[in-house]
N, C-alpha and C. Protein backbone atom coordinates (compact mmCIF):
# COMPACT_ATOMS: atom_id res chain seq x y z
N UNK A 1 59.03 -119.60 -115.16
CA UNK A 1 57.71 -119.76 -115.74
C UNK A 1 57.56 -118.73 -116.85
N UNK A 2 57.15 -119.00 -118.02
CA UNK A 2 57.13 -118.55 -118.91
C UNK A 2 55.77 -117.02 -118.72
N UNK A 3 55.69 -116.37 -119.44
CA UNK A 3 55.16 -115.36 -119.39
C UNK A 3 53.59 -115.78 -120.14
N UNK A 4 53.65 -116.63 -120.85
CA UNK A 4 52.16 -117.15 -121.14
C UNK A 4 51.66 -118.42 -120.32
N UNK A 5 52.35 -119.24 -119.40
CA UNK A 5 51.62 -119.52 -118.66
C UNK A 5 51.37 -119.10 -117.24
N UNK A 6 52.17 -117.64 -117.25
CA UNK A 6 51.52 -116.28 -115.89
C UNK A 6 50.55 -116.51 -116.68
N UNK A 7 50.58 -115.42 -117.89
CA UNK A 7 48.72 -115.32 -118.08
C UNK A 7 47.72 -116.49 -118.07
N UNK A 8 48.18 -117.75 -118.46
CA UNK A 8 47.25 -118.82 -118.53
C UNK A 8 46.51 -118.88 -117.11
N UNK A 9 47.12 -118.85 -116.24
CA UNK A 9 46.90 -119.01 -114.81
C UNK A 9 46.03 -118.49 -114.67
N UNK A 10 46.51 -116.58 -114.60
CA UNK A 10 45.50 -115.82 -114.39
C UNK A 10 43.82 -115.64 -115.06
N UNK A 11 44.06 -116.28 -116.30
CA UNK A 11 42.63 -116.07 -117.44
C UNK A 11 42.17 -116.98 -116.53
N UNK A 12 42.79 -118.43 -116.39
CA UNK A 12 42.45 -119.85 -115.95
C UNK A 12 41.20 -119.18 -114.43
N UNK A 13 42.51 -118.76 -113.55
CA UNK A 13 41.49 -118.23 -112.36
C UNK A 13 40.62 -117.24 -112.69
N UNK A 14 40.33 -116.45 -113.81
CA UNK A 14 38.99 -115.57 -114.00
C UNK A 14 38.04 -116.22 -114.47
N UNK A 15 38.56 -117.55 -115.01
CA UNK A 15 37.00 -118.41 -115.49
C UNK A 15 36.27 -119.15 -114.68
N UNK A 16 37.54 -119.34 -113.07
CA UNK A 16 37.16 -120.04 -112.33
C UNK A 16 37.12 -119.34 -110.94
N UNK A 17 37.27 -118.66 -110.67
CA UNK A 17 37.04 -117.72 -109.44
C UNK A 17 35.59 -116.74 -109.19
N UNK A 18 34.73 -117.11 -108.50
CA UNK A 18 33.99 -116.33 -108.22
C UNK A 18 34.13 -114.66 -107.60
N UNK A 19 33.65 -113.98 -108.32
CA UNK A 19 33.73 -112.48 -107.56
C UNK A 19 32.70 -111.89 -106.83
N UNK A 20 32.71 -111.02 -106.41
CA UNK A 20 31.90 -111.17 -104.95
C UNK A 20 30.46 -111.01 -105.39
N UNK A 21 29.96 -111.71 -104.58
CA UNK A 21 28.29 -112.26 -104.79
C UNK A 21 27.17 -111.54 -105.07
N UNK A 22 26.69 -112.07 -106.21
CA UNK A 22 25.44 -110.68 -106.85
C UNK A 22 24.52 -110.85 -106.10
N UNK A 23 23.24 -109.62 -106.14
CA UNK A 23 22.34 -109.62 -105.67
C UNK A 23 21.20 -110.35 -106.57
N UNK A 24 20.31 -111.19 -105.79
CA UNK A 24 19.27 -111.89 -106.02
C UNK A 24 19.58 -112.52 -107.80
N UNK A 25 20.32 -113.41 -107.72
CA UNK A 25 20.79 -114.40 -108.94
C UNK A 25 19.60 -115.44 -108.85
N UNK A 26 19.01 -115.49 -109.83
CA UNK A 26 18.10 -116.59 -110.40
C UNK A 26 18.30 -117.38 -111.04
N UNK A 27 18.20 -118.69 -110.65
CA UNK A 27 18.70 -120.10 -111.72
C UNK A 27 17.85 -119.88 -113.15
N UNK A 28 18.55 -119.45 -114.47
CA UNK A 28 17.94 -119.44 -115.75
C UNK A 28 18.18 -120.94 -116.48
N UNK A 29 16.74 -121.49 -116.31
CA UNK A 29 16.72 -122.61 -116.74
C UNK A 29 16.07 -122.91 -118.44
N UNK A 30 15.80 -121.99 -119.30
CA UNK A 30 15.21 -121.84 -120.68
C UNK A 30 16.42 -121.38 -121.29
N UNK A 31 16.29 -121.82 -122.63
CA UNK A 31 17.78 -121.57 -123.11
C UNK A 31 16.81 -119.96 -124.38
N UNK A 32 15.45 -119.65 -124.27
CA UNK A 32 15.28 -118.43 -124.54
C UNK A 32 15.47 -117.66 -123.76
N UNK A 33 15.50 -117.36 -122.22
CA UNK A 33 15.80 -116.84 -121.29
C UNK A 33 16.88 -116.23 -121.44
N UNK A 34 17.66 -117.88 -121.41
CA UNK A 34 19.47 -117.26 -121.50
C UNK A 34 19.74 -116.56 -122.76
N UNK A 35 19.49 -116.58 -123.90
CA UNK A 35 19.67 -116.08 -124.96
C UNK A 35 18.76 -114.52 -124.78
N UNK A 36 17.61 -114.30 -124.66
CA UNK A 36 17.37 -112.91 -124.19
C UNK A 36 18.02 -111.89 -123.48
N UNK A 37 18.75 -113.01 -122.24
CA UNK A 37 20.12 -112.13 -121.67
C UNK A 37 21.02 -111.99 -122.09
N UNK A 38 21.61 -112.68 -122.97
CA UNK A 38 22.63 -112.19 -123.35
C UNK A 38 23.19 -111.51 -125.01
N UNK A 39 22.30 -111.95 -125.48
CA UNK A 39 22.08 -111.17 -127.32
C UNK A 39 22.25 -109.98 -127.29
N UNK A 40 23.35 -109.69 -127.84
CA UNK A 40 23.54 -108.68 -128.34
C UNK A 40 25.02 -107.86 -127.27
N UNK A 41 25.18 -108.48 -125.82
CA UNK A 41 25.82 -108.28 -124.61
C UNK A 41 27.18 -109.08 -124.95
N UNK A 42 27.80 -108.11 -123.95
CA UNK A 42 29.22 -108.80 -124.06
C UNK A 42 29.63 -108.99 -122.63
N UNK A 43 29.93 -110.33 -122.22
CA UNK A 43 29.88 -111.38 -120.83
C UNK A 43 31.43 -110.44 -120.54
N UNK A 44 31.61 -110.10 -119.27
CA UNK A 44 32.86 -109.12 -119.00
C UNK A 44 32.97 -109.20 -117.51
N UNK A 45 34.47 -109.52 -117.52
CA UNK A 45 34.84 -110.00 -116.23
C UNK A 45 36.38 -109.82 -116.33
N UNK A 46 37.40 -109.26 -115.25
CA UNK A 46 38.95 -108.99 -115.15
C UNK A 46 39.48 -109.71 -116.57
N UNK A 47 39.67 -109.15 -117.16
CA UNK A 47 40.70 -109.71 -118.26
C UNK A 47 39.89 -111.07 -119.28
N UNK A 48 38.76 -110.66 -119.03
CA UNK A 48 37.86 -111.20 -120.16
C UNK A 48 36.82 -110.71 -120.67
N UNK A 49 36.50 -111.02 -121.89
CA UNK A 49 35.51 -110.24 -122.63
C UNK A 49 35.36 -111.28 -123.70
N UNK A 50 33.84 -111.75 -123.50
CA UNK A 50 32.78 -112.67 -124.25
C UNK A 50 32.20 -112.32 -124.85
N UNK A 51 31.40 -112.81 -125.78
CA UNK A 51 30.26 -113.10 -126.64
C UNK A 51 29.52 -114.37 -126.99
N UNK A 52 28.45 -114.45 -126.42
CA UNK A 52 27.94 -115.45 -126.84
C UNK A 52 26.79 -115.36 -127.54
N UNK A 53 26.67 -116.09 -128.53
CA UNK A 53 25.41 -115.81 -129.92
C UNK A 53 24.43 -116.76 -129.90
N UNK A 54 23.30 -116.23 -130.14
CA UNK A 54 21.78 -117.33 -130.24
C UNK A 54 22.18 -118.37 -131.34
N UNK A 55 23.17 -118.06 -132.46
CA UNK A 55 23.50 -119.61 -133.20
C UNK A 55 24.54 -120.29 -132.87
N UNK A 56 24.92 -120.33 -131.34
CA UNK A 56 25.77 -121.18 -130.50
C UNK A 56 27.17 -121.24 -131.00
N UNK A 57 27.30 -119.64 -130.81
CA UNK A 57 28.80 -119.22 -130.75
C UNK A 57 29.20 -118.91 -129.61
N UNK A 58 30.57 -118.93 -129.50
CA UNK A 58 31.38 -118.02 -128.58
C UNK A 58 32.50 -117.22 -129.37
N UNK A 59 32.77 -116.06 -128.78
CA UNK A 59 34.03 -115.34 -128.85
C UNK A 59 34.39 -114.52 -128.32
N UNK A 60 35.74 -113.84 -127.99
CA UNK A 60 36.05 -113.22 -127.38
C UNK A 60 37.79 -113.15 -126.96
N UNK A 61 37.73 -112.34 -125.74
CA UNK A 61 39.27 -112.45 -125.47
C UNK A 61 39.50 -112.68 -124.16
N UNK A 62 40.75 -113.55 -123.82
CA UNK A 62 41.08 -113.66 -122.12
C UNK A 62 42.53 -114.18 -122.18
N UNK A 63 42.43 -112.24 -121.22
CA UNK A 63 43.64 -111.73 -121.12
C UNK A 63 44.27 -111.53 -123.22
N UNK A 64 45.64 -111.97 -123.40
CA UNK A 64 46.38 -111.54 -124.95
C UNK A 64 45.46 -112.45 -125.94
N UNK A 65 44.81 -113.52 -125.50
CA UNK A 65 44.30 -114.12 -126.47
C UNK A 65 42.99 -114.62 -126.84
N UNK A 66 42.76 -115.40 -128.22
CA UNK A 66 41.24 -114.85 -128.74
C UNK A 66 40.92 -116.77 -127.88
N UNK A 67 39.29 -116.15 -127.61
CA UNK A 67 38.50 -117.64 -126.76
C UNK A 67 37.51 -117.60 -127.98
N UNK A 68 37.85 -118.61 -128.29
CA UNK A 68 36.59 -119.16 -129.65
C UNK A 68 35.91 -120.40 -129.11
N UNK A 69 34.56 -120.70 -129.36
CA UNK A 69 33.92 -122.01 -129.04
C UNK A 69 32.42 -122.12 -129.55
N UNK A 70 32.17 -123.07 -128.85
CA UNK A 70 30.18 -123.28 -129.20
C UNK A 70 29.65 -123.33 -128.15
N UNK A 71 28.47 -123.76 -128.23
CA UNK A 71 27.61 -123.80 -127.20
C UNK A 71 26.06 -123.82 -127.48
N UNK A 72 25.22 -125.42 -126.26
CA UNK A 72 24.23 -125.43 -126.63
C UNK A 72 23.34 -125.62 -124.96
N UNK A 73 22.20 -125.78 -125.19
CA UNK A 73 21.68 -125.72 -124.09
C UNK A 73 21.19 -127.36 -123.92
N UNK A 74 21.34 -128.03 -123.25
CA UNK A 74 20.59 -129.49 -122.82
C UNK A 74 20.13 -129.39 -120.83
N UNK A 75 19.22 -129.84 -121.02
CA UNK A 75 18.69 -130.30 -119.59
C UNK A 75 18.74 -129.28 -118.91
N UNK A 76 18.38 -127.77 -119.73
CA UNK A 76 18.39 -126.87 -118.59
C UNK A 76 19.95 -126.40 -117.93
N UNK A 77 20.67 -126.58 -119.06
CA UNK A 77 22.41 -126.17 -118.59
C UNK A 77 22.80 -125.48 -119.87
N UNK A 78 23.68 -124.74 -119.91
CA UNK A 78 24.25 -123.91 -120.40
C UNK A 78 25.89 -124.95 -121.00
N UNK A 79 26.04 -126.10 -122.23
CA UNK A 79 27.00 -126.76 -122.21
C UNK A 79 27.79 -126.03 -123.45
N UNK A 80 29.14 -125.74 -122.88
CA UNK A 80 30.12 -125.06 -123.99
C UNK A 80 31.73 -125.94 -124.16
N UNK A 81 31.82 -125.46 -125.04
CA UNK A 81 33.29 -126.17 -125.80
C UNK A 81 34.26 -125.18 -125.92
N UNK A 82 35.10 -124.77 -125.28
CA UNK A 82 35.83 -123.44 -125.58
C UNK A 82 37.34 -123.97 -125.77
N UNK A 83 37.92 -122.86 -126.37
CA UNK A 83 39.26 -122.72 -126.79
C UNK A 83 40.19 -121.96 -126.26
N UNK A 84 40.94 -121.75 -125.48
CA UNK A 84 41.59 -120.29 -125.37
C UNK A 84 42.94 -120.51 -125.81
N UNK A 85 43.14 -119.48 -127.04
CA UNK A 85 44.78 -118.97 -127.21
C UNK A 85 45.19 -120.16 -127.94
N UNK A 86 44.39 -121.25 -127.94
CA UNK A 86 45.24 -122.92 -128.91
C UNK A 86 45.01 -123.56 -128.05
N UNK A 87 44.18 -123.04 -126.52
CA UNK A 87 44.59 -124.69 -125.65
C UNK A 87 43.20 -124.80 -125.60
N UNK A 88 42.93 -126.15 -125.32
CA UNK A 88 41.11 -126.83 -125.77
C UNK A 88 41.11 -126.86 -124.16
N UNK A 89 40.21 -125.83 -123.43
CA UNK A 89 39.61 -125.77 -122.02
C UNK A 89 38.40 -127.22 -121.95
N UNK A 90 37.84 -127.47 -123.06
CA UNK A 90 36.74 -128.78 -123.01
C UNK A 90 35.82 -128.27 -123.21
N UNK A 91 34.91 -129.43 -122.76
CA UNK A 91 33.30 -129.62 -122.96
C UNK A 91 32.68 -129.30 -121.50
N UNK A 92 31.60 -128.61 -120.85
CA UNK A 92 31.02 -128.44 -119.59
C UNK A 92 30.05 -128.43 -119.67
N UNK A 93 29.44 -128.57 -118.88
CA UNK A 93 27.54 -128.30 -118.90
C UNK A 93 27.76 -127.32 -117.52
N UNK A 94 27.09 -126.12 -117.58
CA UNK A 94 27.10 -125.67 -116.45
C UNK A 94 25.27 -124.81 -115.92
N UNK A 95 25.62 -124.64 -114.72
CA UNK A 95 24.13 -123.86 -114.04
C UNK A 95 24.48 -122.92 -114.13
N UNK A 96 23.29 -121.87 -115.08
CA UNK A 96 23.44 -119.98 -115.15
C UNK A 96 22.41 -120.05 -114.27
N UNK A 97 22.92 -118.48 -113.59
CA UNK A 97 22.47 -117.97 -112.57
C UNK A 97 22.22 -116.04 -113.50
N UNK A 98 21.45 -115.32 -112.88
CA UNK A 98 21.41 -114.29 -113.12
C UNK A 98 20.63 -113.16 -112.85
N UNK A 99 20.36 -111.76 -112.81
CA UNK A 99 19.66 -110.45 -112.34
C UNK A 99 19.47 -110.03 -113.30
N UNK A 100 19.88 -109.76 -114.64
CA UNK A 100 19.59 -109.15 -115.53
C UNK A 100 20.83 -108.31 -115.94
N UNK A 101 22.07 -107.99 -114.65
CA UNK A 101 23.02 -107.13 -115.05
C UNK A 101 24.26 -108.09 -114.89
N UNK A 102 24.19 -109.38 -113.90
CA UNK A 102 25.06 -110.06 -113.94
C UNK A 102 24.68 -111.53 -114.04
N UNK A 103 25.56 -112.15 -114.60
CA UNK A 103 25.52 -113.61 -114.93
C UNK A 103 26.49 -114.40 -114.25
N UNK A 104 26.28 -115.55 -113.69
CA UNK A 104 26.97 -116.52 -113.35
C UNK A 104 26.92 -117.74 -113.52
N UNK A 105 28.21 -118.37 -113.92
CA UNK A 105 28.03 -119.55 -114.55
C UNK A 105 28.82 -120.89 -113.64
N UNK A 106 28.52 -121.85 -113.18
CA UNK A 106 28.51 -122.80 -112.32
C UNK A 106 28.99 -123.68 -112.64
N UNK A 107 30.48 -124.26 -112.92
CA UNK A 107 31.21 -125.64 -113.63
C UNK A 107 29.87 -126.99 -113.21
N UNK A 108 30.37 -128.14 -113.98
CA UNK A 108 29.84 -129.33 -113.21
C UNK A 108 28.21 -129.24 -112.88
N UNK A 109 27.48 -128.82 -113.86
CA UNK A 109 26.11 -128.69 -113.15
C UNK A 109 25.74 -128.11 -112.53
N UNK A 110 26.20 -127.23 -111.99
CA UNK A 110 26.01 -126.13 -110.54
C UNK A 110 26.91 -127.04 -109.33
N UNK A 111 27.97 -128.21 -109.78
CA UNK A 111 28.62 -128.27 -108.68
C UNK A 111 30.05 -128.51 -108.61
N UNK A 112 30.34 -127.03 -109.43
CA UNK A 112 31.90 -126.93 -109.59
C UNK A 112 31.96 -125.75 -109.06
N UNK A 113 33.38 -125.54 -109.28
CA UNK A 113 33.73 -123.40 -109.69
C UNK A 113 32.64 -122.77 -110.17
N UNK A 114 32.60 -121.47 -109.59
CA UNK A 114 31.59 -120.65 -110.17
C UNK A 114 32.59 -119.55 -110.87
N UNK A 115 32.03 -118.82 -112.21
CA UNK A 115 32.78 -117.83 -112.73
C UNK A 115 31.64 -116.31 -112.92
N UNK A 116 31.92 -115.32 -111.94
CA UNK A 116 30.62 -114.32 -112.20
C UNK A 116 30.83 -113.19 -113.32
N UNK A 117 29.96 -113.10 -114.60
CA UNK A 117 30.51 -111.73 -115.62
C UNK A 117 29.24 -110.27 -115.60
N UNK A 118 29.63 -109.32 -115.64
CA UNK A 118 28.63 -108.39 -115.96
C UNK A 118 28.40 -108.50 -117.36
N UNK A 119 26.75 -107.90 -117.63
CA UNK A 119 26.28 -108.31 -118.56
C UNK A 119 26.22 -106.61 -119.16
N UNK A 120 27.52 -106.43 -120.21
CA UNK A 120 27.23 -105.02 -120.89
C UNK A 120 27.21 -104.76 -122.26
């Protein structure tokens, strides 16, 4: 196995592995909400490091390589298009959850994988 798809794996399971469970997470259903939390913050979790922007950017890195994408809010979900490293991860709509110091984001509507990041 090649040495970039070790890392693929591993980024793969940090987007999709939950880490251990925050205290009192609130479903953020306003996409000013979500954007108040996170402007200006960088989404950070094992071997990733985000950005996401009020004019429905993404960027960042996971693990050696750069995660570029968009992102908009419909129906009260958080839906993004991401990239990592050249490979197209897709389109999702997902359920944010959050405290103010951590964020969690919920594949499938709130009924997939969950992925949890601190908000610094």
């Amino acid at each position: 196995m090649s040495n970039r798809i070790v890392a693929a794996v591993a980024v793969a399971a940090a987007f999709l592995v939950p880490q251990a469970a925050a205290a009192e997470l609130k479903r953020i259903e306003d996409k000013s909400e979500f954007v108040r939390l996170v402007e200006g913050k960088t989404l950070s979790r094992p071997l990733v490091r985000l950005n996401v922007t009020s004019d429905g950017k993404i960027s960042g890195r996971g693990a050696t390589w750069d995660v570029t994408g968009s992102w908009d809010w419909k129906n009260g979900f958080f839906c993004r298009d991401l990239n990592w490293g050249g490979d197209d991860l897709g389109y999702n709509c997902q359920a944010v959850l959050a405290n103010g110091s951590e964020m969690r984001f919920i594949a499938d509507q709130g009924a997939g994988q969950a992925a949890d990041f601190r908000l610094r």
